[in-house]
Protein backbone atom coordinates (compact mmCIF):
# COMPACT_ATOMS: atom_id res chain seq x y z
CA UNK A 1 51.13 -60.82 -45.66
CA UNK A 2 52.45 -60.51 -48.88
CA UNK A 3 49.85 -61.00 -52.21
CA UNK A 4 51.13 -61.92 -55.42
CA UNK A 5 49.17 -60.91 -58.07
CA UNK A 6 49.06 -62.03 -61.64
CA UNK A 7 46.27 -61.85 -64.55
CA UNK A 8 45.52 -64.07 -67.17
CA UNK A 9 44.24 -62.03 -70.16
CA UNK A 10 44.30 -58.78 -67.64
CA UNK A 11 46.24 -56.27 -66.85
CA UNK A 12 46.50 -55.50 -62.99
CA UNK A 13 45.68 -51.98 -62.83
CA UNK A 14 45.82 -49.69 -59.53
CA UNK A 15 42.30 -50.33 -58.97
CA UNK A 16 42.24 -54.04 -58.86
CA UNK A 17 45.44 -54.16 -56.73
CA UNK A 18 43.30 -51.91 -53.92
CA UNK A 19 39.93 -53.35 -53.97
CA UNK A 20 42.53 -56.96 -53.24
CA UNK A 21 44.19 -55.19 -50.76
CA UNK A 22 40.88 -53.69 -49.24
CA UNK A 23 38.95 -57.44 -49.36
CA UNK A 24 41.78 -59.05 -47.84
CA UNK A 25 42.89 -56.63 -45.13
CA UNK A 26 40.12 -58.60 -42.59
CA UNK A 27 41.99 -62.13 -43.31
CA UNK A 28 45.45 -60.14 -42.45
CA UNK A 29 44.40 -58.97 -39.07
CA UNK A 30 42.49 -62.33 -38.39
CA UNK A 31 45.34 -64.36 -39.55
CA UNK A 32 48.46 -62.32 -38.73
CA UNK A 33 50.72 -65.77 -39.23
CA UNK A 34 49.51 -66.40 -42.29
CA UNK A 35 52.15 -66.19 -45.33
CA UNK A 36 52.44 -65.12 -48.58
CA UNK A 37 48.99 -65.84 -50.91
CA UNK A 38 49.15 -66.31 -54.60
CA UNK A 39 46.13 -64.50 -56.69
CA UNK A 40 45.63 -65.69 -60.66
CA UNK A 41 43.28 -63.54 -61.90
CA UNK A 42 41.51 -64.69 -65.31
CA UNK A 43 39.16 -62.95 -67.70
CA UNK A 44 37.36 -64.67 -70.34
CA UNK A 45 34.65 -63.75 -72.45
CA UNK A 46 31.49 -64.02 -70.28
CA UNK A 47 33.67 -65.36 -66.60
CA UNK A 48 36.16 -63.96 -64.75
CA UNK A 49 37.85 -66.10 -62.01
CA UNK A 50 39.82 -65.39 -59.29
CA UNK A 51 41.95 -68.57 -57.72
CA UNK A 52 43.63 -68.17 -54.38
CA UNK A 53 46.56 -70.22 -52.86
CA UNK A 54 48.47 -70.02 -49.38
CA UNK A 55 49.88 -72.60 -46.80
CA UNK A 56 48.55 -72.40 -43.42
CA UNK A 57 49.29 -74.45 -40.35
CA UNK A 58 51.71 -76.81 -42.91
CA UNK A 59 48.47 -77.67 -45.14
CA UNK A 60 47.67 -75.91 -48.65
CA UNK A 61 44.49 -74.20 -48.99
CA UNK A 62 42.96 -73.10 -52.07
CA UNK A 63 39.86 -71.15 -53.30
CA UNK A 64 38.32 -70.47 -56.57
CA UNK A 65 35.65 -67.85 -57.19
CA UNK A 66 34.12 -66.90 -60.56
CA UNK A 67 31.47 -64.45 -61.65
CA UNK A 68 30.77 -61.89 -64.85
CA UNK A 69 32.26 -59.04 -62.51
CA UNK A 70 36.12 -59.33 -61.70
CA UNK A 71 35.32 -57.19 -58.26
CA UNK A 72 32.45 -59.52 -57.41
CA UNK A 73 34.52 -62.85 -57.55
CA UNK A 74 37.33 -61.03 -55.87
CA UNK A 75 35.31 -60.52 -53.13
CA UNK A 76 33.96 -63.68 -53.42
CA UNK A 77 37.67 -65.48 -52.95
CA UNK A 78 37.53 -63.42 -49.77
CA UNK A 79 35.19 -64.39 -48.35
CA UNK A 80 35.55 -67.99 -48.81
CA UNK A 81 39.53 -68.10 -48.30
CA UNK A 82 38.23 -66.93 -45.12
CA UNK A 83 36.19 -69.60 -44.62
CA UNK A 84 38.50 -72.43 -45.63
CA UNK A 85 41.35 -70.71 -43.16
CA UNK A 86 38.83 -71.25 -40.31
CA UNK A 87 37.73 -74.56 -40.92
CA UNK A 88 41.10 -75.11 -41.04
CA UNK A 89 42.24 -73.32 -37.68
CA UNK A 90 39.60 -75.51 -36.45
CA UNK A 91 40.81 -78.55 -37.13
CA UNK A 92 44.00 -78.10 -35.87
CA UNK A 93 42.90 -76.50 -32.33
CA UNK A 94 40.24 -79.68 -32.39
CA UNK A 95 43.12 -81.95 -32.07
CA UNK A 96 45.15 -80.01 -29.28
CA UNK A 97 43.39 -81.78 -26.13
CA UNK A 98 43.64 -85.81 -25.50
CA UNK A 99 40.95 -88.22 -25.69
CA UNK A 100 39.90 -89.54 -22.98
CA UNK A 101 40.74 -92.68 -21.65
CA UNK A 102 37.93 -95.87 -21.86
CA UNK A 103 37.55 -97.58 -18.84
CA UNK A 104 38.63 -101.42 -19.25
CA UNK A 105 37.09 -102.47 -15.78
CA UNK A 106 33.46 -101.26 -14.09
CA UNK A 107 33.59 -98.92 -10.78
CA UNK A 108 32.43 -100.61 -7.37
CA UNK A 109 29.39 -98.89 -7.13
CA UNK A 110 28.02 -100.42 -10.35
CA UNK A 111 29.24 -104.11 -9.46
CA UNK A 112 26.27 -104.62 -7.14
């Protein structure tokens, strides 16, 4: 999996490049297919956000996290880029099986 990183009004130092690389080494073994994932880090004066992006299973999934701490909300888009790649593994295992077919006409035993 390969991050991109890039800061709006911040400078991506060493440290914020690990603790990314620490928070999303769990999504990288849990979703080994998963591609490349595009981090915008912004800092304003009381916020900082972090806003994630990625395809997965040919569908675009994106997550925003904000808090006063830039390590918080990066741990924050972890956890919920985690979430949203679930749901959506979900839905698309949900629709492997067929439905089942209705029955137009009733069985013999209930005709009497």
């Amino acid at each position: 999996m390969n991050i991109q990183l890039s800061g709006h009004h911040v400078d991506i130092t060493d440290g914020i490049r690990e603790a990314v690389d620490s928070r999303f080494k769990k999504i990288q073994n849990h979703y080994p297919d998963l591609g490349d994932l595009s981090m915008a880090l912004t800092v304003e004066r009381h916020a900082q956000a972090v806003e994630v992006t990625t395809q997965f299973k040919g569908a675009k999934v994106a997550v925003h996290a904000e808090s006063q701490d830039l390590y918080a909300a990066i741990a924050d888009s972890a956890k919920k880029l985690d979430a949203a790649l679930a749901k959506r593994k979900g839905t698309t295992q949900s629709h492997r099986h067929e439905k089942p077919e209705l029955m137009t006409e009733e069985p013999e035993s209930l005709k009497d």
